[in-house]
Structures are given as structure tokens and as C-alpha cells.
N, C-alpha and C. Protein backbone atom coordinates (compact mmCIF):
# COMPACT_ATOMS: atom_id res chain seq x y z
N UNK A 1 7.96 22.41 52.55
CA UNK A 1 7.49 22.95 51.30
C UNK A 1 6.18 23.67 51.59
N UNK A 2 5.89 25.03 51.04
CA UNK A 2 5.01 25.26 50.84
C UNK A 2 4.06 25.31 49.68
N UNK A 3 3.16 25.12 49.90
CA UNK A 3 1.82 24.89 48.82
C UNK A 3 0.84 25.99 49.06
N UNK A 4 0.60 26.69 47.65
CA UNK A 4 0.01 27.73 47.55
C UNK A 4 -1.06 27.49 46.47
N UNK A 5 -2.39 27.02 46.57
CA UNK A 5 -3.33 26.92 45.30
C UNK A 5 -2.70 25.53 44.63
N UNK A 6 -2.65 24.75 45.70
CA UNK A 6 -2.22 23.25 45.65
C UNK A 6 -0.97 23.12 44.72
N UNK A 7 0.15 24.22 44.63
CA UNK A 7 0.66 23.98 44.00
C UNK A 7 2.20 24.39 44.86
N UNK A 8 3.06 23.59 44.92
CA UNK A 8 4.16 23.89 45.57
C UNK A 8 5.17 25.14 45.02
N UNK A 9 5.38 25.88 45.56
CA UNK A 9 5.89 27.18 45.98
C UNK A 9 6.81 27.54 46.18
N UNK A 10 7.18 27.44 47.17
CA UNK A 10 8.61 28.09 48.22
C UNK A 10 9.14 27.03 49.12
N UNK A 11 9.92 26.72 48.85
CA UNK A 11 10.87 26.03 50.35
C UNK A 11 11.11 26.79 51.63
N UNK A 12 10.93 26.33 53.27
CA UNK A 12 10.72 27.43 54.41
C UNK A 12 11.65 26.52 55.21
N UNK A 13 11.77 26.96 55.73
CA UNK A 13 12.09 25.93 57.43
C UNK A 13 11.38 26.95 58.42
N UNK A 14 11.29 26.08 59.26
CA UNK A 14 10.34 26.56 60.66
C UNK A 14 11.24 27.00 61.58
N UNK A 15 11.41 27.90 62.25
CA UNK A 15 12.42 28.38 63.15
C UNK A 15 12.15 28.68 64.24
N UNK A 16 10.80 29.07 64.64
CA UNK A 16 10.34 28.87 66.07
C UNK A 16 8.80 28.82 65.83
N UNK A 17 8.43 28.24 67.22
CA UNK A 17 6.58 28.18 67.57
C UNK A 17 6.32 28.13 68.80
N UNK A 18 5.55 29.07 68.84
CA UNK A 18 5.64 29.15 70.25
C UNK A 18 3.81 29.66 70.44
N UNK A 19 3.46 29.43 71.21
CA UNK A 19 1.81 29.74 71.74
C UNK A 19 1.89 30.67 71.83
N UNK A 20 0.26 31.10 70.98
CA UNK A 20 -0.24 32.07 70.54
C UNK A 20 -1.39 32.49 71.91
N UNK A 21 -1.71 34.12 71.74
CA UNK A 21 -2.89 33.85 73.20
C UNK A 21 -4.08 33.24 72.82
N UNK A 22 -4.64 33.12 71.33
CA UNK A 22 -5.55 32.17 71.34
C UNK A 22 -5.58 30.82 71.52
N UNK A 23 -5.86 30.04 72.18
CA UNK A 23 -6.05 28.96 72.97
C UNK A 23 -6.34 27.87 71.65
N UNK A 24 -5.05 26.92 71.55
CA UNK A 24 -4.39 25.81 70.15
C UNK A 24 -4.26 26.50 69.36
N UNK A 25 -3.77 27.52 69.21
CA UNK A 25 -3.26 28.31 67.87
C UNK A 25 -1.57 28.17 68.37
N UNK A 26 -0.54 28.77 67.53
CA UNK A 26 1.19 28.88 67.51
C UNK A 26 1.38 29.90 66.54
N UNK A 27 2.25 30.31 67.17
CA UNK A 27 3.07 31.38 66.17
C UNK A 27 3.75 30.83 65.45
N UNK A 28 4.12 30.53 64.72
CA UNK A 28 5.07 29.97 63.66
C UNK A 28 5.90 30.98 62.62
N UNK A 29 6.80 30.46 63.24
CA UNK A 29 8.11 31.86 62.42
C UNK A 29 8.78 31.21 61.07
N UNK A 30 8.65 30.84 60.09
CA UNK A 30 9.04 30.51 58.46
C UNK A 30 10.09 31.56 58.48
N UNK A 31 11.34 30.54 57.27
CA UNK A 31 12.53 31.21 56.92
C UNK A 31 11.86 30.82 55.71
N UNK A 32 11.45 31.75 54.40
CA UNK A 32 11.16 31.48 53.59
C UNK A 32 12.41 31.40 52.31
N UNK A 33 12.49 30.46 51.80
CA UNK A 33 13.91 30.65 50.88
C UNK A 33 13.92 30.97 49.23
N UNK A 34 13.18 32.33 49.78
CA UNK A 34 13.45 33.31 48.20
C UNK A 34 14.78 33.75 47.97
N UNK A 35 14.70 34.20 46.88
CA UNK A 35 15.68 36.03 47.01
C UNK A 35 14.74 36.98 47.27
N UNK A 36 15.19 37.77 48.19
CA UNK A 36 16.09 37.83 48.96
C UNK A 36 15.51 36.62 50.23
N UNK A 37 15.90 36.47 50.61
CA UNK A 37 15.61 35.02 52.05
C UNK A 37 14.54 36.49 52.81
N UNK A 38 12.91 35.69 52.94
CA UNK A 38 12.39 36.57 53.57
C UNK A 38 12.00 35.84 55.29
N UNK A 39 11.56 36.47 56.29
CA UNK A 39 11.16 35.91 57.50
C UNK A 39 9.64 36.01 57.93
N UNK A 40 8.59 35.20 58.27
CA UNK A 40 7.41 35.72 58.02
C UNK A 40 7.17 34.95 59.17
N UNK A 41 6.01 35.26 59.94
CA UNK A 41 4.96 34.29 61.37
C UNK A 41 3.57 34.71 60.69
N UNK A 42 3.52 33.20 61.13
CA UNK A 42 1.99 32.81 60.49
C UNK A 42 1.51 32.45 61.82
N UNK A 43 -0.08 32.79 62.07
CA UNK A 43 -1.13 32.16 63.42
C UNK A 43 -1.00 31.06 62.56
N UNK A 44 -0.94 29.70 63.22
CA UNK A 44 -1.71 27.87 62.50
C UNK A 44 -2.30 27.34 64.03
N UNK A 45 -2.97 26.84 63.32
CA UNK A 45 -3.01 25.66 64.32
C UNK A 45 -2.36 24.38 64.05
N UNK A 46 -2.00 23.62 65.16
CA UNK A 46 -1.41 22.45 65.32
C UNK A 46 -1.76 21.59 63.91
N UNK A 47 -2.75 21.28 63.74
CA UNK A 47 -3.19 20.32 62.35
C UNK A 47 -2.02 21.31 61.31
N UNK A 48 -2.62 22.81 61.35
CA UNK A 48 -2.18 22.57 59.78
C UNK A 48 -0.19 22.97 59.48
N UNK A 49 0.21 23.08 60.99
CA UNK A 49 1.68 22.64 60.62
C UNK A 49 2.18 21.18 60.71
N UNK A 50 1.10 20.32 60.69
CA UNK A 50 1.89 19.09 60.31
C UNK A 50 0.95 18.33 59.00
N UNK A 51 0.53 19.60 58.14
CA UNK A 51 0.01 18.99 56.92
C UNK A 51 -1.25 19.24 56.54
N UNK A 52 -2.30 19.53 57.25
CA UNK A 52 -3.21 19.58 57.01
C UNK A 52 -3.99 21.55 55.93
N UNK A 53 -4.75 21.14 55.29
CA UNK A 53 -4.52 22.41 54.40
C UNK A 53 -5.67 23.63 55.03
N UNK A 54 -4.98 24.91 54.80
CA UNK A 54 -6.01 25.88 55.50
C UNK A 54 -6.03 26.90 54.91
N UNK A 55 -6.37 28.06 54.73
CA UNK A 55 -6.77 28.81 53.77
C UNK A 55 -6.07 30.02 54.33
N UNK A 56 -5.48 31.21 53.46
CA UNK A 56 -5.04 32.27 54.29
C UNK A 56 -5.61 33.43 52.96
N UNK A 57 -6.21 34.23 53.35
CA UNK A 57 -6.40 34.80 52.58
C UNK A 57 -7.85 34.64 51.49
N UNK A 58 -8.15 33.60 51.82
CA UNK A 58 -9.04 32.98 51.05
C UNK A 58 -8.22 32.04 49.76
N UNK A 59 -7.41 31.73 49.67
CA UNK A 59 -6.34 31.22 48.78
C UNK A 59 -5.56 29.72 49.69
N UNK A 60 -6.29 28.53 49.29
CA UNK A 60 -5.70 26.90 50.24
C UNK A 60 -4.18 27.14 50.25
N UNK A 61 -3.73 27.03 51.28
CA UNK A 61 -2.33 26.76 51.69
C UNK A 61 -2.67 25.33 52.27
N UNK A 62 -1.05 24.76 52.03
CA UNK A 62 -0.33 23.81 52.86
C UNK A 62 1.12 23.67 52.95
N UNK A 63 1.79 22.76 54.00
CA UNK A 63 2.70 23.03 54.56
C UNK A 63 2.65 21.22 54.33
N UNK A 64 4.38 20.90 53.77
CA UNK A 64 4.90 19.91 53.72
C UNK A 64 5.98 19.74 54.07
N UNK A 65 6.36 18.44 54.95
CA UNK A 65 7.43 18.49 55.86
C UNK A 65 8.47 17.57 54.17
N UNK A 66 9.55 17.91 54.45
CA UNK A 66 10.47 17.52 53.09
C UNK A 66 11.89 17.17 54.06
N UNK A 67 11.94 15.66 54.28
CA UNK A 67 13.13 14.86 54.18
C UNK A 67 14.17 15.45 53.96
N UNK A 68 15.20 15.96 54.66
CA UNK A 68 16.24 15.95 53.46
C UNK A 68 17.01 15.43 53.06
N UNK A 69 17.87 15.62 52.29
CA UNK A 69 18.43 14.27 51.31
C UNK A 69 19.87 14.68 51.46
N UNK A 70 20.64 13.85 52.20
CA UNK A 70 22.28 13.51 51.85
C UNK A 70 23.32 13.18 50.67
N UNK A 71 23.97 13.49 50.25
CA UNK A 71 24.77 13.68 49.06
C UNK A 71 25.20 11.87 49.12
N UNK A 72 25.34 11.03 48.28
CA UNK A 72 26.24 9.85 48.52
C UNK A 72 27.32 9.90 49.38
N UNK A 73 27.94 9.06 50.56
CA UNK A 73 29.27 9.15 50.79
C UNK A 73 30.25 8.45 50.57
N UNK A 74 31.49 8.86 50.22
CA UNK A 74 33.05 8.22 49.41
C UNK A 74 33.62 7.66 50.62
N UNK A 75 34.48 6.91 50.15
CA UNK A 75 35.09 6.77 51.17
C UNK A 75 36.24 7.85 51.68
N UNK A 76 36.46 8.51 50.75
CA UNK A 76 37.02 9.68 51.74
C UNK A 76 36.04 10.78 52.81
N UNK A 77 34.62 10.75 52.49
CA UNK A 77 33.87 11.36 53.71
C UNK A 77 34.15 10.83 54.82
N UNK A 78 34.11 9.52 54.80
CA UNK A 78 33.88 8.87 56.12
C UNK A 78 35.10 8.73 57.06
N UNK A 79 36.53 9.02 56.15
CA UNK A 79 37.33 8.74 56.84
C UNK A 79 38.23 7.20 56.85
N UNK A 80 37.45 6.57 56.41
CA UNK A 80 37.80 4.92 56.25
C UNK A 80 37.80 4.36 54.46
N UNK A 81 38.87 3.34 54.28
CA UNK A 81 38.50 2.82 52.52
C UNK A 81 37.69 1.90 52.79
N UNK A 82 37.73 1.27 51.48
CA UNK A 82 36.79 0.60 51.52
C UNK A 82 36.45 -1.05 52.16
N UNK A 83 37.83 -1.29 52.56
CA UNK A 83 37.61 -2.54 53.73
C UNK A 83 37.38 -2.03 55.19
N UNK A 84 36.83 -0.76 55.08
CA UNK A 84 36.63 0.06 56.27
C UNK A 84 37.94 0.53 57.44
N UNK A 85 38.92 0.26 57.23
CA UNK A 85 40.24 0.78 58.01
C UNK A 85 40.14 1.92 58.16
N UNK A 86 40.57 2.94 58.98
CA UNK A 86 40.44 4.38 58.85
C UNK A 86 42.18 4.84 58.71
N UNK A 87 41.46 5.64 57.50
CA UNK A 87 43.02 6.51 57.49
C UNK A 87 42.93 7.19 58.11
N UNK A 88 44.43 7.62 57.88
CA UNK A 88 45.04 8.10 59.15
C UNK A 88 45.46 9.61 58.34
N UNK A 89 44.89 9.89 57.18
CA UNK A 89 45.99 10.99 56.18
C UNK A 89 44.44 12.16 56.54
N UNK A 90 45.45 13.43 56.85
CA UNK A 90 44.59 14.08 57.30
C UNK A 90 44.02 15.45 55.89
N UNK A 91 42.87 15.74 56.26
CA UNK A 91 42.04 16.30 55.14
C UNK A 91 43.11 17.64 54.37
N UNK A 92 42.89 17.81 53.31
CA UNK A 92 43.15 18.56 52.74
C UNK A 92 42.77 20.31 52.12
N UNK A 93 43.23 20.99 52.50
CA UNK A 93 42.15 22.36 52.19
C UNK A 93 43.06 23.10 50.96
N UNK A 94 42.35 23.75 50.10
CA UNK A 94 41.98 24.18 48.95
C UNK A 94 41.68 25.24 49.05
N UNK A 95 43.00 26.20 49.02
CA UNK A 95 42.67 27.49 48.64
C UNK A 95 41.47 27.92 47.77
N UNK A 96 41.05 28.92 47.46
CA UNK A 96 40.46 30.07 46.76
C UNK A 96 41.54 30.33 46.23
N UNK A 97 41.78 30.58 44.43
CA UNK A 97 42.37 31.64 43.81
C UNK A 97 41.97 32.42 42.83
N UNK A 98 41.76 33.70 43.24
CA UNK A 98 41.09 34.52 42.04
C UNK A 98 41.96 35.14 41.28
N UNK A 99 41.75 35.34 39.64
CA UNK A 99 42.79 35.69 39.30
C UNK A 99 42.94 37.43 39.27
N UNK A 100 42.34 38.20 39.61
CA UNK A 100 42.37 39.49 40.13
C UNK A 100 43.11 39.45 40.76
């Protein structure tokens, strides 16, 4: 997550980092997840991609790492019911039908 004026923002993922020529700085390449999905590299240093807040622009940024979260699973995800046996009946696919 990003935080812009302490206020959360935009969802990113980090997609590469790699050393910068200033000495403890990283390039950091953000998938930022607007519309349209934009791609941006930010100079950080080490602190402030794992949280710590820094200013860009004159305007506090921070960067929050966000868990992500798994859907419940059925027992048909897993493959097995619920005394755990695994079936054996194989998945099912589901056309698309448009009516055009």
C-alpha cells in the first residue's frame, strides 16, 4: 500500500530493486494499480521500502507491505471431502456463453 499525506492511496507491488549508483539507495520499480495500471521507479533507501516514511516531493510518503488474503477453501478446492478422502472426479470447466 501506498501512503500519500498519511493517507492510503494506491495499491503497488514491487517488481524489481536493484542498486542504485548512490551508495544504500535501490531502484525500485512499483506496478502501481490504477486505471490504467501505471509503472513507476522510485530512488528509496532500504528503511523506507520496508516502512519507514520519507518525503518525495516535499509531500510524506509511505510504503506498506499488505498480507494477502486467500478466499476460504471448500472442499472442492482442495480436492478432498470432508473426512479428507480425495476425490477422484475430475474438475469441471464452464464455458463462456454470450448471447451475441
Amino acid at each position: 500500500m501506498v501512503y500519500f499525506k498519511d493517507q492510503p492511496t494506491v495499491y503497488a507491488r514491487i517488481e524489481y530493486v536493484e542498486p542504485d549508483v548512490k551508495k544504500d539507495w535501490f531502484r525500485v520499480t512499483l506496478q502501481l494499480f490504477t486505471i490504467p495500471i501505471q509503472v513507476v521507479t522510485w530512488i528509496l533507501r532500504a528503511e523506507y521500502i520496508n516502512g519507514e516514511a520519507f518525503t518525495m516531493g516535499g509531500n510524506p510518503m509511505r510504503l506498506e507491505r499488505i498480507n494477502p488474503v486467500s478466499p476460504p477453501q471448500t472442499p472442492e478446492d482442495t480436492g478432498s471431502d470432508k473426512a479428507g478422502k480425495t476425490l477422484k472426479k475430475p474438475a469441471k470447466v464452464l464455458p463462456f456463453k454470450s448471447d451475441r
